[in-house]
C-alpha atoms as a PDB file:
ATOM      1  CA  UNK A   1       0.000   0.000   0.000  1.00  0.00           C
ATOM      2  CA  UNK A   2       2.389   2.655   1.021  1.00  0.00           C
ATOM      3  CA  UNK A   3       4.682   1.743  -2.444  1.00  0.00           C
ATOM      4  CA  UNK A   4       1.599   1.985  -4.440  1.00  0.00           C
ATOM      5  CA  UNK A   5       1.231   5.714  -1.999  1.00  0.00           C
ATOM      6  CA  UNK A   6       4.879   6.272  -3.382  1.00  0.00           C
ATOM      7  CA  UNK A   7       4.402   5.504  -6.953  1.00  0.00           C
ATOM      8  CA  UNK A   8       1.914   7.663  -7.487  1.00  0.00           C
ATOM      9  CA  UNK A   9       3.493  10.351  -5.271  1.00  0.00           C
ATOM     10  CA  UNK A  10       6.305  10.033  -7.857  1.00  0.00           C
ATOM     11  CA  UNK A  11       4.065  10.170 -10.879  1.00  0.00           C
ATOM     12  CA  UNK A  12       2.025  13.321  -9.689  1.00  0.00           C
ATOM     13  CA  UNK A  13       5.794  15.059  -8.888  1.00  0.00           C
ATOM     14  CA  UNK A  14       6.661  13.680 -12.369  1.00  0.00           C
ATOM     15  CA  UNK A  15       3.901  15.274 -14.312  1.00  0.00           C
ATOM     16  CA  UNK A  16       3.932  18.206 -12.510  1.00  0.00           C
ATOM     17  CA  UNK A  17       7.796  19.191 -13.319  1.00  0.00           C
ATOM     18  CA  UNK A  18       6.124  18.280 -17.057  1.00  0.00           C
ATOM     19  CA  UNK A  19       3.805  20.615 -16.968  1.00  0.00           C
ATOM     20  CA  UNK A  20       5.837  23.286 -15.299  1.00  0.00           C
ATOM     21  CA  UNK A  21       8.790  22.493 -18.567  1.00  0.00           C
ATOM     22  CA  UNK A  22       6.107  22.681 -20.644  1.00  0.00           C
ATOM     23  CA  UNK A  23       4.554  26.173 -19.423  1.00  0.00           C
ATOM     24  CA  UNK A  24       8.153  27.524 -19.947  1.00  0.00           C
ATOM     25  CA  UNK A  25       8.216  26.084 -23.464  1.00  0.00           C
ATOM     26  CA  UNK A  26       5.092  27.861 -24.185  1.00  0.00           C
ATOM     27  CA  UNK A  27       5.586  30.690 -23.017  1.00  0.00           C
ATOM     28  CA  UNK A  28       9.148  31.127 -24.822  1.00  0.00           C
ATOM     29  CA  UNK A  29       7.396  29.909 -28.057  1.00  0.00           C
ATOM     30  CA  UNK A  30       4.846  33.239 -27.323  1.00  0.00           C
ATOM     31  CA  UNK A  31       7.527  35.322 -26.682  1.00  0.00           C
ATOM     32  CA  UNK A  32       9.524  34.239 -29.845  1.00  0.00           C
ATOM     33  CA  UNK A  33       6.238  34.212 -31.853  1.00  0.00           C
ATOM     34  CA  UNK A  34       5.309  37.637 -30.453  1.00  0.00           C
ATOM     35  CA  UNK A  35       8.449  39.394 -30.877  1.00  0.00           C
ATOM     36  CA  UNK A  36       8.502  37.713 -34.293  1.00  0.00           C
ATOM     37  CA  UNK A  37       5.280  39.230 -35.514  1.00  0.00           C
ATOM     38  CA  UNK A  38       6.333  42.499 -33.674  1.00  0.00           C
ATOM     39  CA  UNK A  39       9.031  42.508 -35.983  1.00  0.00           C
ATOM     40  CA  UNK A  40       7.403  41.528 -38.844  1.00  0.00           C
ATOM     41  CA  UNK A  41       5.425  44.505 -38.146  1.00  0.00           C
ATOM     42  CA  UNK A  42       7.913  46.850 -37.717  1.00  0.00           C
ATOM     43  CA  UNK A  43       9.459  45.989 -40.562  1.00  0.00           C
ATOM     44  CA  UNK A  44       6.113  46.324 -42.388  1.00  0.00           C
ATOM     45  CA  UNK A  45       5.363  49.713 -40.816  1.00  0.00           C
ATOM     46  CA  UNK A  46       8.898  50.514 -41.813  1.00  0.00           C
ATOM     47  CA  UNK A  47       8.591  49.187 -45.553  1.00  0.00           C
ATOM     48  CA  UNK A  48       5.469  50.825 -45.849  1.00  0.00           C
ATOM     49  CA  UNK A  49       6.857  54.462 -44.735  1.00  0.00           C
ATOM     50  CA  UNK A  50       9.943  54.003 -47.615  1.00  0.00           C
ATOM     51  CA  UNK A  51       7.816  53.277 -49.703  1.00  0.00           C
ATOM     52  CA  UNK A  52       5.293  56.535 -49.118  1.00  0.00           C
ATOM     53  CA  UNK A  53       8.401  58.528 -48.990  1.00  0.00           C
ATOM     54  CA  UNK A  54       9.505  57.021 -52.603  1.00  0.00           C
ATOM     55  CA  UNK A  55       6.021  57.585 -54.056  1.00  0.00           C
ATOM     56  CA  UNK A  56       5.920  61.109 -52.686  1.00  0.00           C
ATOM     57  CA  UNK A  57       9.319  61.939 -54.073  1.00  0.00           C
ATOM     58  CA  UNK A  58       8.164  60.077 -57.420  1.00  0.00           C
ATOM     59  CA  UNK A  59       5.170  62.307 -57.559  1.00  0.00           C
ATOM     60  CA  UNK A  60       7.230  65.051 -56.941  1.00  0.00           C
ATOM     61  CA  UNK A  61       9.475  64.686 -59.740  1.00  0.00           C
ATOM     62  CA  UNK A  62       6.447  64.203 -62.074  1.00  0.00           C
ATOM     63  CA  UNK A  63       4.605  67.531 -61.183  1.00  0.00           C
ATOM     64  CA  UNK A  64       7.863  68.955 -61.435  1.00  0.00           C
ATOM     65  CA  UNK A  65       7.913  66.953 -65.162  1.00  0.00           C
ATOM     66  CA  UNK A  66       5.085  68.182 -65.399  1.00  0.00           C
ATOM     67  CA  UNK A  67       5.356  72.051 -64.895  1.00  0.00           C
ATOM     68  CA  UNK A  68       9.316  71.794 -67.312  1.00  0.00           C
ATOM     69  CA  UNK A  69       6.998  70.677 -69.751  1.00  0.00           C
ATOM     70  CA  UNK A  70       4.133  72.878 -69.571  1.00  0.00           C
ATOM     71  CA  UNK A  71       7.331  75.623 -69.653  1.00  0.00           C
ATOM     72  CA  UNK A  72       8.716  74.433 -73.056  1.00  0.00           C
ATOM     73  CA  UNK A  73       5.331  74.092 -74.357  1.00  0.00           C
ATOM     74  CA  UNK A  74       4.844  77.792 -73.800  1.00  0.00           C
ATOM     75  CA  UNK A  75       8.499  78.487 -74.546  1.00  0.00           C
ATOM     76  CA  UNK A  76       7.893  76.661 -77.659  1.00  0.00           C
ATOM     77  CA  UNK A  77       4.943  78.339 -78.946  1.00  0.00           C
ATOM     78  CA  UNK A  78       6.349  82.149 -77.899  1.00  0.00           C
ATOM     79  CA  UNK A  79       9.670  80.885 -79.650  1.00  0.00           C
ATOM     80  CA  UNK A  80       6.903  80.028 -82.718  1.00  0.00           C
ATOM     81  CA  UNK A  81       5.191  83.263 -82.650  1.00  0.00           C
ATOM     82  CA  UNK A  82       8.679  84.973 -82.876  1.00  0.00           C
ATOM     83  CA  UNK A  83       9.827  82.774 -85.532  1.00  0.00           C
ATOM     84  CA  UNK A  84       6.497  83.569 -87.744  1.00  0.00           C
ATOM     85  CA  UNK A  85       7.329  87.764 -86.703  1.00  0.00           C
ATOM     86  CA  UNK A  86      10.736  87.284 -88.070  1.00  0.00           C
ATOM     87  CA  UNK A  87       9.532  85.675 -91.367  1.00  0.00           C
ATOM     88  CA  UNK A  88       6.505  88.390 -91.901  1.00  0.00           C
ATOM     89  CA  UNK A  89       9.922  90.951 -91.500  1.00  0.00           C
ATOM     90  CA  UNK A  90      11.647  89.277 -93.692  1.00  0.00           C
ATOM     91  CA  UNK A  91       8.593  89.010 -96.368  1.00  0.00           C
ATOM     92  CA  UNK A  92       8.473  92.672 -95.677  1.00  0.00           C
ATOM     93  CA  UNK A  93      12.124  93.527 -96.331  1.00  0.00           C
ATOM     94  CA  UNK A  94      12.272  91.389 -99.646  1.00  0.00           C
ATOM     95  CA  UNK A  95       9.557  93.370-101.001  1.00  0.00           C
ATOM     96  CA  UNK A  96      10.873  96.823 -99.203  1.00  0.00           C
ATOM     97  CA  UNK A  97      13.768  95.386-101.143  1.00  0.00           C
ATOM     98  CA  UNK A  98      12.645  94.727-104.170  1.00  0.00           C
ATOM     99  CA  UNK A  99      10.559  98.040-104.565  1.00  0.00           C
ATOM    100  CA  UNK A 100      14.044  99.772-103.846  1.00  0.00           C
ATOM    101  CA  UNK A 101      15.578  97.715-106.511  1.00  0.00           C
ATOM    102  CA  UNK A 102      12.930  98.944-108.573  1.00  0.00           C
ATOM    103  CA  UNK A 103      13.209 101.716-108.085  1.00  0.00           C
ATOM    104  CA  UNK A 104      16.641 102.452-108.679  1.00  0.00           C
ATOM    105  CA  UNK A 105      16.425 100.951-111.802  1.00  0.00           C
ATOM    106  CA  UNK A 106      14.179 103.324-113.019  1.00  0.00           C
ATOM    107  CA  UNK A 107      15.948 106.194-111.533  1.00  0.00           C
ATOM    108  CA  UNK A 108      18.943 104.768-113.526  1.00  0.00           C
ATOM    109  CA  UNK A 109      16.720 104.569-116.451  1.00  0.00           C
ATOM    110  CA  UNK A 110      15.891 108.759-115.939  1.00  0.00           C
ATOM    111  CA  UNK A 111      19.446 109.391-115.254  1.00  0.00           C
ATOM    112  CA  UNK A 112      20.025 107.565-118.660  1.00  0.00           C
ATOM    113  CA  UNK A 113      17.174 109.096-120.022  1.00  0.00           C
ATOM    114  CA  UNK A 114      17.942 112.897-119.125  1.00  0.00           C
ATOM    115  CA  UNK A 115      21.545 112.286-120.104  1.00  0.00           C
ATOM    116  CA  UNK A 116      22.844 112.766-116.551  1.00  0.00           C
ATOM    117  CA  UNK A 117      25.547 109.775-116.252  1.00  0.00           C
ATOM    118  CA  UNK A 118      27.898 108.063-118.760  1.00  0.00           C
ATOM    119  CA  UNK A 119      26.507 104.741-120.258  1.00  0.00           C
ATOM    120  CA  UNK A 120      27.876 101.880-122.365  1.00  0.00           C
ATOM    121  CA  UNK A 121      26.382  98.946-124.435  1.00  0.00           C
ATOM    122  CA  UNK A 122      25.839  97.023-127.371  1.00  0.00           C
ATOM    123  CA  UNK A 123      23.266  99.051-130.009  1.00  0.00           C
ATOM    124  CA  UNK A 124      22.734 100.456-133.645  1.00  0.00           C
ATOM    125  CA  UNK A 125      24.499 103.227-135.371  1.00  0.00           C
ATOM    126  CA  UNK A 126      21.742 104.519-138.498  1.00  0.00           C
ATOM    127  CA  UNK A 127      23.393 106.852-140.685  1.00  0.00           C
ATOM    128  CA  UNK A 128      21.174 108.985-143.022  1.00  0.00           C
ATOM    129  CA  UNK A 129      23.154 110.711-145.885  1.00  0.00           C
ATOM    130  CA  UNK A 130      21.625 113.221-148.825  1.00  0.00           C
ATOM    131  CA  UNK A 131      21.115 112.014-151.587  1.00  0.00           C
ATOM    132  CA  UNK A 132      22.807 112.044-155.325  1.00  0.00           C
ATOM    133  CA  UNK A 133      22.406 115.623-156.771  1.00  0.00           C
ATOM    134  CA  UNK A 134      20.314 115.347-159.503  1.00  0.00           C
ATOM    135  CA  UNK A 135      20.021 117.817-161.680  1.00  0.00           C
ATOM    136  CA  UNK A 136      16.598 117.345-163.059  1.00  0.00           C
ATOM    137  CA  UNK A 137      15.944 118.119-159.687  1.00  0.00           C
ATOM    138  CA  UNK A 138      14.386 121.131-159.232  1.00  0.00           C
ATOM    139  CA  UNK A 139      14.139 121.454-155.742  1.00  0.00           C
ATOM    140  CA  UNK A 140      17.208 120.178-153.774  1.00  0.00           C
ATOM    141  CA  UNK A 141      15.286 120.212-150.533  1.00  0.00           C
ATOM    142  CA  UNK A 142      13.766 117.477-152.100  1.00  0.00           C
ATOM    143  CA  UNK A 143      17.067 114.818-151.477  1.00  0.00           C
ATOM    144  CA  UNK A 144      18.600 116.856-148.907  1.00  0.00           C
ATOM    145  CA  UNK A 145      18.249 114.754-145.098  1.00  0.00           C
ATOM    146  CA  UNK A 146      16.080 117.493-142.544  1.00  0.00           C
ATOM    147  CA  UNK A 147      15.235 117.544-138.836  1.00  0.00           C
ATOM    148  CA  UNK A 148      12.036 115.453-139.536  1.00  0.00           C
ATOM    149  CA  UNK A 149      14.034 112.937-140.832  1.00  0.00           C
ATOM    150  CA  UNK A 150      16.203 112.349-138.191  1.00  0.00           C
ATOM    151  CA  UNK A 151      13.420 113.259-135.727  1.00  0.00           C
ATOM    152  CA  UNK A 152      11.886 109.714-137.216  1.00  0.00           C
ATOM    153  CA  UNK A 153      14.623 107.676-136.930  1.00  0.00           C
ATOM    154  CA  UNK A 154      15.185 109.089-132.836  1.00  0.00           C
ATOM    155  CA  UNK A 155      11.396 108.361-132.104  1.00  0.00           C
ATOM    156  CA  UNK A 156      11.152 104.685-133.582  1.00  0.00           C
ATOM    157  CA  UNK A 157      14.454 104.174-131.020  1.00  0.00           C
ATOM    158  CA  UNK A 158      13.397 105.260-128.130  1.00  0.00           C
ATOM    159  CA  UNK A 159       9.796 103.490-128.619  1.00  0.00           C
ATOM    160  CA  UNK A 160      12.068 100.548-129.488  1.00  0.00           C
ATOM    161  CA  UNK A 161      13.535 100.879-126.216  1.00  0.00           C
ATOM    162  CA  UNK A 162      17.018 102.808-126.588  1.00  0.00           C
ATOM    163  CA  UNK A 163      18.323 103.462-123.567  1.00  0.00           C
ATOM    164  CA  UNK A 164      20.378 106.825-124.568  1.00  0.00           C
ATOM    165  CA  UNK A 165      20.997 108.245-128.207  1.00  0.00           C
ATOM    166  CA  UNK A 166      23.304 110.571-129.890  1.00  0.00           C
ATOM    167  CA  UNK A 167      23.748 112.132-133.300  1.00  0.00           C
ATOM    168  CA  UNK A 168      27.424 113.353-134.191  1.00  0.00           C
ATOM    169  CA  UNK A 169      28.497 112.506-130.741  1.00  0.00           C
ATOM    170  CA  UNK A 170      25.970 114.168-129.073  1.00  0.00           C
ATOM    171  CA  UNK A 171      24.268 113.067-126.574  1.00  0.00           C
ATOM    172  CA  UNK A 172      20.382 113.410-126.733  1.00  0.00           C
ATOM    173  CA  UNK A 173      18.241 114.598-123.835  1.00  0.00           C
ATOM    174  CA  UNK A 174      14.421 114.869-122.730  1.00  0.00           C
ATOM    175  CA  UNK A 175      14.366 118.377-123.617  1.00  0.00           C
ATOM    176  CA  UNK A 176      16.993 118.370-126.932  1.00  0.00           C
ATOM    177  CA  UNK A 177      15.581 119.760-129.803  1.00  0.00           C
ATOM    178  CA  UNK A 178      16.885 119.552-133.470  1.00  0.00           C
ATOM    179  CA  UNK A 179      16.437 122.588-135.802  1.00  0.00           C
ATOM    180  CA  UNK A 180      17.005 122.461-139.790  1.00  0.00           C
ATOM    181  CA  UNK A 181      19.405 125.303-141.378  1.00  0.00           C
ATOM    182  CA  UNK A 182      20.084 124.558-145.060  1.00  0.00           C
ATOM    183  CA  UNK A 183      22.594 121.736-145.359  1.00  0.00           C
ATOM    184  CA  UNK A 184      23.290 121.020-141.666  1.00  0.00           C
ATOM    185  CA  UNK A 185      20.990 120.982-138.606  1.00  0.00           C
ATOM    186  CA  UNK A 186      21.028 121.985-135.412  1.00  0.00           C
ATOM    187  CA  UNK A 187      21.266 120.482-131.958  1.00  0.00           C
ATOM    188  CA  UNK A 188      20.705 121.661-128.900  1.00  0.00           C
ATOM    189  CA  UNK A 189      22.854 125.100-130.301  1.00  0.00           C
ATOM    190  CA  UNK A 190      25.470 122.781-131.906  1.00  0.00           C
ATOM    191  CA  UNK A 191      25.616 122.573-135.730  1.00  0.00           C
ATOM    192  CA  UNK A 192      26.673 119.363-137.633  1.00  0.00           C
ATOM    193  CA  UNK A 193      27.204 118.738-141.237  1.00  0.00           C
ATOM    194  CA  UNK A 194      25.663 115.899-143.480  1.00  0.00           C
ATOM    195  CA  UNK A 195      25.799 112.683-142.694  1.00  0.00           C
ATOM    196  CA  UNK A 196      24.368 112.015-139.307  1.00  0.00           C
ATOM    197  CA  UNK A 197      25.328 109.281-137.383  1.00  0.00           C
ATOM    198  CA  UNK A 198      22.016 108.398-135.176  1.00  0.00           C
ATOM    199  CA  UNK A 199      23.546 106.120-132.612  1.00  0.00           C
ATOM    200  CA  UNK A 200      21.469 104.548-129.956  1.00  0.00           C
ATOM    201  CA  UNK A 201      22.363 102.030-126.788  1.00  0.00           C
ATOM    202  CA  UNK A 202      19.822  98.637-126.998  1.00  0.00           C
ATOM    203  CA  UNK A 203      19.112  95.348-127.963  1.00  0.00           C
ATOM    204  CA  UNK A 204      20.503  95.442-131.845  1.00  0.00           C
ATOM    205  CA  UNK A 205      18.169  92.962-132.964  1.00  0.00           C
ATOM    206  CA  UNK A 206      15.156  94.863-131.390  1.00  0.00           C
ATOM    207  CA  UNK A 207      16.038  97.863-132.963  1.00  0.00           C
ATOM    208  CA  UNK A 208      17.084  96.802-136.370  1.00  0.00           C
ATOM    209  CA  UNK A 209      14.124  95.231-136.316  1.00  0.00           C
ATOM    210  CA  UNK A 210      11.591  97.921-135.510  1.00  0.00           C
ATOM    211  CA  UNK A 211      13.487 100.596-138.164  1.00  0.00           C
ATOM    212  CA  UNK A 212      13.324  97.824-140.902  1.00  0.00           C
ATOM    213  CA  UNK A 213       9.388  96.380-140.765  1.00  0.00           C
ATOM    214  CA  UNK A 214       8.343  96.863-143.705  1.00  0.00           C
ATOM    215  CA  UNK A 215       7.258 100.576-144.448  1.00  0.00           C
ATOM    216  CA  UNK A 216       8.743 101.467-141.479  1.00  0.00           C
ATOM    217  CA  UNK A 217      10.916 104.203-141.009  1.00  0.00           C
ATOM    218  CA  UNK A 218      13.838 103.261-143.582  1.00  0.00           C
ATOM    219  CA  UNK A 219      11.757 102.783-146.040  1.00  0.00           C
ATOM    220  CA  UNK A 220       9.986 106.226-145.723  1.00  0.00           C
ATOM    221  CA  UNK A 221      13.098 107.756-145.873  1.00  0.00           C
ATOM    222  CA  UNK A 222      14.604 105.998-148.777  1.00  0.00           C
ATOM    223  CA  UNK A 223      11.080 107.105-150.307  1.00  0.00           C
ATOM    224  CA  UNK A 224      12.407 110.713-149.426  1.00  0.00           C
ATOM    225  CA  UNK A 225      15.551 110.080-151.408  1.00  0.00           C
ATOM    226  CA  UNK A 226      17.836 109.602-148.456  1.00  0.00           C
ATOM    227  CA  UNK A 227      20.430 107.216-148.229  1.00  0.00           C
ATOM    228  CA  UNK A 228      19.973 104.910-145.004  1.00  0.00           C
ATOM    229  CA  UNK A 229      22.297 102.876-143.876  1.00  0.00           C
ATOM    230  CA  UNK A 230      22.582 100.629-140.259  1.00  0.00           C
ATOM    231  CA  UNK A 231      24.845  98.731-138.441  1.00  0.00           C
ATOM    232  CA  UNK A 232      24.620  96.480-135.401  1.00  0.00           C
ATOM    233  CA  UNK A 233      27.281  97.835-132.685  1.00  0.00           C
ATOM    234  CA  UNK A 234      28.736  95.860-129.638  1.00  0.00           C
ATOM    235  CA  UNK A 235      30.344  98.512-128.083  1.00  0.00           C
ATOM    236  CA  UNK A 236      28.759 101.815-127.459  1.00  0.00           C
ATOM    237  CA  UNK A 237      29.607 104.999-125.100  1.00  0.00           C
ATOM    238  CA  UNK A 238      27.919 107.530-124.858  1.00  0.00           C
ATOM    239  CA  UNK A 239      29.418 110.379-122.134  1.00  0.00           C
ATOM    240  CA  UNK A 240      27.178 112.404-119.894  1.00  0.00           C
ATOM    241  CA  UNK A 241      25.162 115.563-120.945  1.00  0.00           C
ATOM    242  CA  UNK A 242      27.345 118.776-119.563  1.00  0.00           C
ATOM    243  CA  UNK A 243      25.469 121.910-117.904  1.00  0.00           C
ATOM    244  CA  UNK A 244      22.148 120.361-117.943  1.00  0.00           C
END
């Protein structure tokens, strides 16, 4: 009786010190689990915060993305608007340009025109000669070359286009006039003898052409019993008009 007393004495001591190993196994197994999910929360919390800051730095680089581009846009389109200013200027000088160019042409054309600066060029050189004395001739007005004639000749050039025009040398201007006085005629106060040499500065062919169309101007004059004669040039010079 008292072993069987003893036994389970011995078994109750037994399974107590089990149970009291076994409460300290437990309760470092909570402590390891609960500092492990503390942790594991903690490093959570932690990841989580990183990652707000990233996303918040991230979002700040885009707005500021944003706003560079929203800059060049506006950047882009003033640089545009300049761009199209500088072309209408441009547009503006080429035609400022071009209506100065044109207009120095033409005052070159009155300077050649009114005899006022020296010019050089290919042309025509007309020559209008009396013609044979005849003696059965009453009237020797009749084959002698006058101011109309040459007056003829100078118009059909400059309609022509002649640029400048002399006779003898001298150079013709706007206001010129020619004046008949027996055998020789008269320009602008200076006399010169028979033959005149009508020479004018333009296209040759142009003006060939328009003095030899057919009852034209040469022959009108070779009706009046003048001699006519004409001859492309390639070098003309004419010198300017003095005083005038």
């Amino acid at each position: 009786m008292k072993q069987r007393k003893l036994k389970k004495l011995k078994l109750n001591k037994k399974m107590n010190s089990n149970r009291v190993v076994l409460s300290i196994v437990f309760l470092v197994l909570g402590f390891m689990v609960a500092f492990s999910f503390r942790v594991t929360q903690d490093d959570g919390d932690n990841g989580k915060r990183l990652t707000d800051r990233q996303w918040k730095q991230h979002l700040s680089l885009r707005n500021q993305l944003i706003e560079e581009e929203e800059k060049n846009r506006e950047l882009q389109k003033e640089l545009n608007a300049k761009q199209e200013k500088v072309r209408e200027i441009e547009t503006s000088l080429s035609k400022e340009a071009q209506v100065f160019f044109n207009m120095a042409e033409d005052a070159e054309k009155y300077r050649m025109f009114l005899g006022k600066v020296k010019v050089q060029g290919k042309g025509v050189k007309v020559t209008l000669a009396d013609g044979e004395y005849d003696p059965d001739e009453e009237n020797i007005n009749n084959y002698l070359v006058h101011e109309h004639h040459v007056f003829k000749v100078i118009n059909e050039l400059y309609i022509s286009g002649a640029a400048a025009i002399s006779v003898n040398g001298q150079r013709i201007a706007h206001n010129s006039y020619i004046l008949c006085t027996g055998p020789v005629i008269t320009v602008d106060g200076y006399q010169h003898p028979a033959p005149f040499e009508i020479t004018a500065i333009g296209d040759p062919d142009v003006l060939s052409s328009a003095l030899n169309i057919t009852g034209g101007v040469k022959d009108q004059l070779v009706n009046d019993q003048i001699v006519f004669s004409m001859e492309k040039m390639t070098d003309i010079t004419m010198e300017p008009i003095l005083g005038k």
